[in-house]
C-alpha atoms as a PDB file:
ATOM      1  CA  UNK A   1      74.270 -27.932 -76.420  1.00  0.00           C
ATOM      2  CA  UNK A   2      75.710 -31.215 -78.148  1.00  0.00           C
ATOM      3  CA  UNK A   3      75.275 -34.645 -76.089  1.00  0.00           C
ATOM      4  CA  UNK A   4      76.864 -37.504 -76.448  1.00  0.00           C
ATOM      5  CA  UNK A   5      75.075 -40.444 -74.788  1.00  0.00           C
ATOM      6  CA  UNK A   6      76.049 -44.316 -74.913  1.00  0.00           C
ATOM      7  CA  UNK A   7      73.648 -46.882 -73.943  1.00  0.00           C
ATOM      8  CA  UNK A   8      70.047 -47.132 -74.370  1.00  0.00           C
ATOM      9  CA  UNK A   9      69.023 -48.354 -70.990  1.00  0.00           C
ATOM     10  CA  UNK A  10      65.654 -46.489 -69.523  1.00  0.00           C
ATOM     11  CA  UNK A  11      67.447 -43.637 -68.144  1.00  0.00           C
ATOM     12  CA  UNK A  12      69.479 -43.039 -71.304  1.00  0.00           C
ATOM     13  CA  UNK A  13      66.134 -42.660 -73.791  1.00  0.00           C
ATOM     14  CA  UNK A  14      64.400 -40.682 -70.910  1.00  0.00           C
ATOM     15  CA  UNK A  15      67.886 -38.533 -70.661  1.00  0.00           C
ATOM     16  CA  UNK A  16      67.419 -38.220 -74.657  1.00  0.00           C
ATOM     17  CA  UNK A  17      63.940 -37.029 -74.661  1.00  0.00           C
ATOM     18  CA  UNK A  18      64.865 -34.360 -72.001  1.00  0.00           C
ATOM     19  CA  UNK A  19      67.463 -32.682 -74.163  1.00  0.00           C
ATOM     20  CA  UNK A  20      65.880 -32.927 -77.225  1.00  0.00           C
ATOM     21  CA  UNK A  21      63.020 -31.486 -75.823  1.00  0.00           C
ATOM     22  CA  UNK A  22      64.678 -28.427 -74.813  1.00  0.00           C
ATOM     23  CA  UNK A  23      66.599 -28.308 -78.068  1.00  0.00           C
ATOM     24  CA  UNK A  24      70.212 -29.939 -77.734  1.00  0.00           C
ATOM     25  CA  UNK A  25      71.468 -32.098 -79.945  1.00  0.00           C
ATOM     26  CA  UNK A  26      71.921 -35.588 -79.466  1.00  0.00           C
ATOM     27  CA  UNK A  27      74.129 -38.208 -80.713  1.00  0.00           C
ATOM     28  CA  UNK A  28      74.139 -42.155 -79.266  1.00  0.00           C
ATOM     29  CA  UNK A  29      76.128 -44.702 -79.242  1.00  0.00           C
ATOM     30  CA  UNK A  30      74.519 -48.292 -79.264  1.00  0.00           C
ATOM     31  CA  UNK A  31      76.199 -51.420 -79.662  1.00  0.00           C
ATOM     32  CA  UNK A  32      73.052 -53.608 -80.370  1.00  0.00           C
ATOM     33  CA  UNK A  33      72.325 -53.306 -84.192  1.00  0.00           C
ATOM     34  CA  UNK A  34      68.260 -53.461 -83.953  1.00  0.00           C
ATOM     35  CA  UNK A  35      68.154 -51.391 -81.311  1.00  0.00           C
ATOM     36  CA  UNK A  36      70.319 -48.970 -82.883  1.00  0.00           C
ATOM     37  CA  UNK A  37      68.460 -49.092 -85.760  1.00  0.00           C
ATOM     38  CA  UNK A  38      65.176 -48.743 -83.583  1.00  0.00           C
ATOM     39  CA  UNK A  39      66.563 -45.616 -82.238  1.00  0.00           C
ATOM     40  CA  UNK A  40      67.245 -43.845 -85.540  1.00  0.00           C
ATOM     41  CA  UNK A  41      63.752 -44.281 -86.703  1.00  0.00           C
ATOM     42  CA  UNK A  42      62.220 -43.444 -84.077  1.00  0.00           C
ATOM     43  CA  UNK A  43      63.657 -40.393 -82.008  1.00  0.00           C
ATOM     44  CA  UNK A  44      65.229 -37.178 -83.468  1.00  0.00           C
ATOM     45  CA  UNK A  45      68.620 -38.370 -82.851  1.00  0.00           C
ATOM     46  CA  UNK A  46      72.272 -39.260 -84.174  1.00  0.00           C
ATOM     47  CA  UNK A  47      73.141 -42.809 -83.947  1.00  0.00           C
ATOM     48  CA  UNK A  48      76.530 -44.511 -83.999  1.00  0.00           C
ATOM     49  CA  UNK A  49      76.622 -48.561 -84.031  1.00  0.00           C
ATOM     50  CA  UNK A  50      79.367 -49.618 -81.931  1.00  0.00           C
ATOM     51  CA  UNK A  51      80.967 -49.957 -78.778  1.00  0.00           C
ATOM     52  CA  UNK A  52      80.540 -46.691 -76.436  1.00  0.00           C
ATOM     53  CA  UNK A  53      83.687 -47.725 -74.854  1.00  0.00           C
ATOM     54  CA  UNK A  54      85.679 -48.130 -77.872  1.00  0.00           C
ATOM     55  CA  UNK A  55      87.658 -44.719 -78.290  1.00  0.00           C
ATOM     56  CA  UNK A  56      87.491 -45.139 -82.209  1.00  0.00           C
ATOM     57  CA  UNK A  57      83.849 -44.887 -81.688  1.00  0.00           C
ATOM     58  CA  UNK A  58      83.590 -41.711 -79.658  1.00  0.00           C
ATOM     59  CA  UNK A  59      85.630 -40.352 -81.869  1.00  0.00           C
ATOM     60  CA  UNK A  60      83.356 -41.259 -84.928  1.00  0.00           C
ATOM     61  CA  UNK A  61      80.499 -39.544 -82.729  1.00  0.00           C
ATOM     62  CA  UNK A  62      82.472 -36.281 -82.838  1.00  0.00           C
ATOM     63  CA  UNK A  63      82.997 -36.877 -79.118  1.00  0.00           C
ATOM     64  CA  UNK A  64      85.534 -33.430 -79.064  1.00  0.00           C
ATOM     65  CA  UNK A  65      82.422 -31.193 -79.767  1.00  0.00           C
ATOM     66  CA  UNK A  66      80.389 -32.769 -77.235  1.00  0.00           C
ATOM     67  CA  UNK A  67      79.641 -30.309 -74.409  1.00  0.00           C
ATOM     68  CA  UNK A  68      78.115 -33.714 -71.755  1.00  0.00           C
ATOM     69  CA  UNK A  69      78.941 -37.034 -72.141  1.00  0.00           C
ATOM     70  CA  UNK A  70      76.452 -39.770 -70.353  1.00  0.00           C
ATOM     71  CA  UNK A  71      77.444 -43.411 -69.973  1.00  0.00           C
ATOM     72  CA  UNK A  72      74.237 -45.158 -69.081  1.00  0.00           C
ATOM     73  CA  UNK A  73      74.366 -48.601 -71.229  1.00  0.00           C
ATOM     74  CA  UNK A  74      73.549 -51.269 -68.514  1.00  0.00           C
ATOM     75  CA  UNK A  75      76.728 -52.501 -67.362  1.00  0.00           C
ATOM     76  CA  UNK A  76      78.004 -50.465 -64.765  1.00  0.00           C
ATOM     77  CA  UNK A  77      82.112 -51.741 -66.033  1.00  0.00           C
ATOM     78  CA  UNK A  78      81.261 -50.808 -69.619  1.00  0.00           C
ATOM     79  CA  UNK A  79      79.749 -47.183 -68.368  1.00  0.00           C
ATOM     80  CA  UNK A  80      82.959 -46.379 -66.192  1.00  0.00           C
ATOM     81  CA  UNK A  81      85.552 -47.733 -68.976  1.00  0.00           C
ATOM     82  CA  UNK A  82      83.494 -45.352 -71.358  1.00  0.00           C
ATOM     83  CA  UNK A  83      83.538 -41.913 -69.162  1.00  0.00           C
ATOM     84  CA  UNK A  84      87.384 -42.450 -68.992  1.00  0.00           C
ATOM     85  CA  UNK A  85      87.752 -42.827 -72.249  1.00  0.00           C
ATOM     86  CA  UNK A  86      85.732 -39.381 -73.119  1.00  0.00           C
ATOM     87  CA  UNK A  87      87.724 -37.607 -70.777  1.00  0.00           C
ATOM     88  CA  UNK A  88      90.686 -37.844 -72.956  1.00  0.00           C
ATOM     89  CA  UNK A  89      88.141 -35.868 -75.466  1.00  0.00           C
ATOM     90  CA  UNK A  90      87.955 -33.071 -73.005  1.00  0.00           C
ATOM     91  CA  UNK A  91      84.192 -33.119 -72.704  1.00  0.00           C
ATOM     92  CA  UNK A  92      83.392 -30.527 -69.996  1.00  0.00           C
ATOM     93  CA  UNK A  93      80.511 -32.700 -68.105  1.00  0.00           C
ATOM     94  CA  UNK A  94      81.384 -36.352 -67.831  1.00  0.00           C
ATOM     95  CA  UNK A  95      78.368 -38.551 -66.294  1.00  0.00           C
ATOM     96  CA  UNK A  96      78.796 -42.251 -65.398  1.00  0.00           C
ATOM     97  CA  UNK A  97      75.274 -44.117 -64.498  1.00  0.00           C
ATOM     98  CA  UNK A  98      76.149 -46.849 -62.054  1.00  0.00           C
ATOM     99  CA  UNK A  99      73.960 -49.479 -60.872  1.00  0.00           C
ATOM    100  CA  UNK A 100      76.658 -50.836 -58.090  1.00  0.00           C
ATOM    101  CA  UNK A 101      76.869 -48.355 -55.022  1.00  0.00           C
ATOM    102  CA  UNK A 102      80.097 -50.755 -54.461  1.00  0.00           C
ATOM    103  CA  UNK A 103      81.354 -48.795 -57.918  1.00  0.00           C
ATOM    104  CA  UNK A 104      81.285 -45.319 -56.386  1.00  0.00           C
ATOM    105  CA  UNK A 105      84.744 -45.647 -54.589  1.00  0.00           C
ATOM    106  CA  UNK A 106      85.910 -46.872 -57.639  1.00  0.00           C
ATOM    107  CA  UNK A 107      84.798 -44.143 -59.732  1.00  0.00           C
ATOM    108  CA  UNK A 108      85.931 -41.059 -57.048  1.00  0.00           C
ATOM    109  CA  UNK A 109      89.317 -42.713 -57.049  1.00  0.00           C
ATOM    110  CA  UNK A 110      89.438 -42.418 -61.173  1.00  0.00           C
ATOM    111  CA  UNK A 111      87.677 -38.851 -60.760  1.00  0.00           C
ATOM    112  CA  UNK A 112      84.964 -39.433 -61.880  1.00  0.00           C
ATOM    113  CA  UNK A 113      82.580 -37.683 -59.518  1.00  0.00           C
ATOM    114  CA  UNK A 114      79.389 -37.515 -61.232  1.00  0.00           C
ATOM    115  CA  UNK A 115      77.033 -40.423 -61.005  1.00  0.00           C
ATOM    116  CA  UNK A 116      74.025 -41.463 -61.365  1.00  0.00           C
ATOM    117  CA  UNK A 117      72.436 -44.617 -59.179  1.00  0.00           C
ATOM    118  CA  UNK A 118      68.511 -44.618 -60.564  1.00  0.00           C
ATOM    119  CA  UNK A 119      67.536 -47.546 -58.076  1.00  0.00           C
ATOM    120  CA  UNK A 120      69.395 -45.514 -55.002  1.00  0.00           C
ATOM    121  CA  UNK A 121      68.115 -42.164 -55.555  1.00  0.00           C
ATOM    122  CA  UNK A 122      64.449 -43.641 -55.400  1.00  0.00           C
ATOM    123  CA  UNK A 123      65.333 -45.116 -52.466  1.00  0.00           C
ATOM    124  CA  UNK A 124      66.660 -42.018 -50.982  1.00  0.00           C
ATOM    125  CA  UNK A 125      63.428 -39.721 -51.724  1.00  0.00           C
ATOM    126  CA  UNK A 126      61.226 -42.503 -50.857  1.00  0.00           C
ATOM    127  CA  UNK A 127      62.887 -42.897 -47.334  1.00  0.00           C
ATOM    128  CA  UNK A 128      63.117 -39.248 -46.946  1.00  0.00           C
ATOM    129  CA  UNK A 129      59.696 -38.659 -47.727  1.00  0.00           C
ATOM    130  CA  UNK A 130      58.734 -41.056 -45.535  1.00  0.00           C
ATOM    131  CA  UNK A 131      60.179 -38.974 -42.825  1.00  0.00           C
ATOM    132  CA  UNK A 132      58.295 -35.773 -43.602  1.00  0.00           C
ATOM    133  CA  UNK A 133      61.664 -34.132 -45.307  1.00  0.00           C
ATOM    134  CA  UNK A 134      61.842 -31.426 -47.516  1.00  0.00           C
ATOM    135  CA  UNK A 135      62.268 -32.383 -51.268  1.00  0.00           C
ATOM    136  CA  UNK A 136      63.766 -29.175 -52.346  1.00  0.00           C
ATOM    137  CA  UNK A 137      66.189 -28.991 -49.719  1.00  0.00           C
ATOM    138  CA  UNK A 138      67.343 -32.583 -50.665  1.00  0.00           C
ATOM    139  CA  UNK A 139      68.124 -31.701 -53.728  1.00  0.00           C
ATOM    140  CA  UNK A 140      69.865 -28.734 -53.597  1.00  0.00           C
ATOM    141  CA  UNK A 141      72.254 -30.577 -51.265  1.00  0.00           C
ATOM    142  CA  UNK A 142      72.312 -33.342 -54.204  1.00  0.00           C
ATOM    143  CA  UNK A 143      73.336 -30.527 -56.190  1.00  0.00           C
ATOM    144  CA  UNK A 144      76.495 -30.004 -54.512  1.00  0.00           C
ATOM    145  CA  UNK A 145      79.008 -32.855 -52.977  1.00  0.00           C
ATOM    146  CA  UNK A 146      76.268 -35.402 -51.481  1.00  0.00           C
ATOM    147  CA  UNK A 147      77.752 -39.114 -51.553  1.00  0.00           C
ATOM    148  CA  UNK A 148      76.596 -42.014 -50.422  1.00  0.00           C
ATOM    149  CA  UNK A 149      78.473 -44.514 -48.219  1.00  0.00           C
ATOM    150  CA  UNK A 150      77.364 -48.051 -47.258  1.00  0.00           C
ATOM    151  CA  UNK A 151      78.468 -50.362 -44.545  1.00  0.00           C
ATOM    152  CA  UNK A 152      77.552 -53.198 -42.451  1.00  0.00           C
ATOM    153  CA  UNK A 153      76.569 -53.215 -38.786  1.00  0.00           C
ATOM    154  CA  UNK A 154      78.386 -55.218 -36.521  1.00  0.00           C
ATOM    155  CA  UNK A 155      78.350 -56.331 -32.960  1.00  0.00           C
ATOM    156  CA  UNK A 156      79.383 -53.092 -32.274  1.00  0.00           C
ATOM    157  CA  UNK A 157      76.366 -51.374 -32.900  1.00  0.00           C
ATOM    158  CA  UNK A 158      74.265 -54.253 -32.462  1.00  0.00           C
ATOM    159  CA  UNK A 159      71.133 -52.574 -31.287  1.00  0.00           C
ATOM    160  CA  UNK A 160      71.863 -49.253 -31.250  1.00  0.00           C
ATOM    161  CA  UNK A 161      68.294 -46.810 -32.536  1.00  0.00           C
ATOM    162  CA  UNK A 162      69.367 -44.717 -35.543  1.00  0.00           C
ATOM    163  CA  UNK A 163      68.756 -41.704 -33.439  1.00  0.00           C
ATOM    164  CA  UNK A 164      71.710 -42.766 -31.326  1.00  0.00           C
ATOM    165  CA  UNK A 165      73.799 -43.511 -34.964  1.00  0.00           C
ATOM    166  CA  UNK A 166      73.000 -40.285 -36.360  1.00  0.00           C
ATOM    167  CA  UNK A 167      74.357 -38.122 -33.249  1.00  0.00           C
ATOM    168  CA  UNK A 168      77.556 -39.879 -33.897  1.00  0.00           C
ATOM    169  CA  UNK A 169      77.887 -39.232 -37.295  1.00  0.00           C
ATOM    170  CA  UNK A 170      79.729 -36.590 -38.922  1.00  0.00           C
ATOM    171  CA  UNK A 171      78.714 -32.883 -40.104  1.00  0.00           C
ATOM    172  CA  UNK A 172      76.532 -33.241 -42.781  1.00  0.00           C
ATOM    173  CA  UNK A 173      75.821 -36.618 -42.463  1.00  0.00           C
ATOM    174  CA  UNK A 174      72.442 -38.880 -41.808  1.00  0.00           C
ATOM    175  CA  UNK A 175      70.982 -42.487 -42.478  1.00  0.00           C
ATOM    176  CA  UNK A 176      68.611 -42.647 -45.205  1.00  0.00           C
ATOM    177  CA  UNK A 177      68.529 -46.521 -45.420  1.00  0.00           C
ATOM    178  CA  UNK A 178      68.795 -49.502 -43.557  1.00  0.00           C
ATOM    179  CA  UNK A 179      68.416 -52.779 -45.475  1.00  0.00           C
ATOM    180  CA  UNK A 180      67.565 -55.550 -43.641  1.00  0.00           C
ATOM    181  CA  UNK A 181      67.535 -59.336 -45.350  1.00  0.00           C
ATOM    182  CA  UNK A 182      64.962 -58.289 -47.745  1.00  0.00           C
ATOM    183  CA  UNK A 183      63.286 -55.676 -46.112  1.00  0.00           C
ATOM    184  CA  UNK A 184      63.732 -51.807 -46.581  1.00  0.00           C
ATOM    185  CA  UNK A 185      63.575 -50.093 -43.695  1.00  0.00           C
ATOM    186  CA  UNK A 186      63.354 -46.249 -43.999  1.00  0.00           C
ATOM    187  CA  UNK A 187      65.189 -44.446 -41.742  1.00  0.00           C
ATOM    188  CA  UNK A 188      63.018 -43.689 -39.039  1.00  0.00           C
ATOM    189  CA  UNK A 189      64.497 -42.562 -35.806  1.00  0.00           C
ATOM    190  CA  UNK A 190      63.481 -45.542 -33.745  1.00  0.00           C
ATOM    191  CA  UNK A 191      64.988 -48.103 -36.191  1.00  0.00           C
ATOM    192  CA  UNK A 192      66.802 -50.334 -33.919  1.00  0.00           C
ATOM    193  CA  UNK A 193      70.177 -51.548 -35.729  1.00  0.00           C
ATOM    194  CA  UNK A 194      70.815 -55.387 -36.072  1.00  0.00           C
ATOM    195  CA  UNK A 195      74.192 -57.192 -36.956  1.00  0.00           C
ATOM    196  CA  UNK A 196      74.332 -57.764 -41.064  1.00  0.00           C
ATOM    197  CA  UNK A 197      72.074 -55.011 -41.496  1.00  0.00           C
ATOM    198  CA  UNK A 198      73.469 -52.690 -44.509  1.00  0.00           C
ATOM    199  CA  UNK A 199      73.106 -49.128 -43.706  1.00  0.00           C
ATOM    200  CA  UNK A 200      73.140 -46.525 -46.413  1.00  0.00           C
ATOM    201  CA  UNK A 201      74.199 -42.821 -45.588  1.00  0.00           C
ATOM    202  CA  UNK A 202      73.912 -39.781 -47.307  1.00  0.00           C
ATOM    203  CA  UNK A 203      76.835 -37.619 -46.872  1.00  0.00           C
ATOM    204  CA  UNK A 204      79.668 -34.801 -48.128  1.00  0.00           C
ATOM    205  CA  UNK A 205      82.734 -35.730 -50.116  1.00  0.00           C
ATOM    206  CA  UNK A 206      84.473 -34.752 -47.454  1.00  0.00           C
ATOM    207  CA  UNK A 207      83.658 -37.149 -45.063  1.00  0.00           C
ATOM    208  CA  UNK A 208      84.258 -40.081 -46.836  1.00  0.00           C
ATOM    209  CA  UNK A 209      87.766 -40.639 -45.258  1.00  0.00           C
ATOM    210  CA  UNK A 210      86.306 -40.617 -41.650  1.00  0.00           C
ATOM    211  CA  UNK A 211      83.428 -42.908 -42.608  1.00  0.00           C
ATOM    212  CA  UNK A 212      85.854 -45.319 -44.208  1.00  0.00           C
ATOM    213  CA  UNK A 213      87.972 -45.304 -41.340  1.00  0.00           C
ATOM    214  CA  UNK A 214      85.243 -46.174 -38.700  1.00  0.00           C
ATOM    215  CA  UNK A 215      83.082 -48.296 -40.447  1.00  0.00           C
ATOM    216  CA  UNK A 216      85.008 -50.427 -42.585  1.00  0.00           C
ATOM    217  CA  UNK A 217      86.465 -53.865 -41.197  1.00  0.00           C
ATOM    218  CA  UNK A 218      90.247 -53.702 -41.121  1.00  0.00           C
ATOM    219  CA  UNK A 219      90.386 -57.644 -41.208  1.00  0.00           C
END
């Protein structure tokens, strides 16, 4: 298997590692000189010095023989700009890392449907194991369509208890999160909702339109 990573944020070297571990072959793309250089000496890796989102650089990577293609560089613009532009080198598995949940919209609506959000998927298994969920069934659904959605509570649901939230949600769907100021408040069933609260759901692709519809402000 050939990979073609860009970036060298924490999740791309510990992506790197992975595959090399089992075997693949790995070429990345880093725009920072020293740290390019850095790279070269000291993991069994390809480098390329330049812009990941520059498609003169992909191509110099050999991007057309890549089998995945991971944008993880730190900038979630830079990441989604690059997964676009590797698509046009008909790389079978195209991965953007995103740091924004506010991104993932974005990204659906370019199709661009695999991503990665380090920071939220702690926050997901830390909040589900919180709750006494199982692990392996979380991640076979993460395996499949799982998406997140995010909105804001308003005097609508001013003190409504999750429980009451979750019954009204659709198939498939549940709160994982609520953020509160600067408090993280796993999900736990007597959570009592508070205007400006953000509340974080995990859900299926194909209940995104719903979600949208009843919990985002029309103006």
């Amino acid at each position: 298997m050939r990979v073609l990573i860009v970036g060298s944020s924490r999740l791309a070297i510990q992506a790197a590692e992975i595959f090399i571990g089992r075997g693949d072959e790995v070429v990345i793309i880093e725009i920072d000189p020293e740290k390019a250089a850095h790279l070269a000496e000291t993991m069994d890796v390809a480098v390329v010095e330049g812009d990941g989102a520059d498609p003169r650089m992909q191509a110099a990577a050999e991007a057309q023989d890549a089998d995945a293609f991971i944008a993880a560089t730190r900038d979630d613009q830079t990441n989604i700009v690059a997964a676009l532009v590797a698509r046009r080198f008909a790389i079978e598995e195209v991965i953007v890392k995103l740091e924004n949940p506010d991104y993932i919209p974005v990204c659906e609506d370019l199709g661009l449907d695999k991503l990665a959000l380090p920071e939220l998927s702690f926050a997901m298994y830390v909040s589900e194991m919180a709750r006494g969920l199982n692990l392996a069934e979380i991640g076979e659904l993460l395996r499949g369509d799982a998406r997140l959605f995010r909105f804001l509570v308003d005097e609508e649901l001013d003190r409504k208890p999750v429980y009451e939230l979750n019954r009204e949600l659709p198939e498939d769907t549940a709160v994982i999160v609520v953020l509160r100021a600067d408090s993280f408040l796993p999900a736990r069933e007597e959570v009592v909702l508070q205007p400006g609260d953000e509340v974080l759901v995990m859900t299926r692709q194909r209940n995104l339109a719903e979600l949208t519809r009843r919990y985002t402000p029309t103006g």
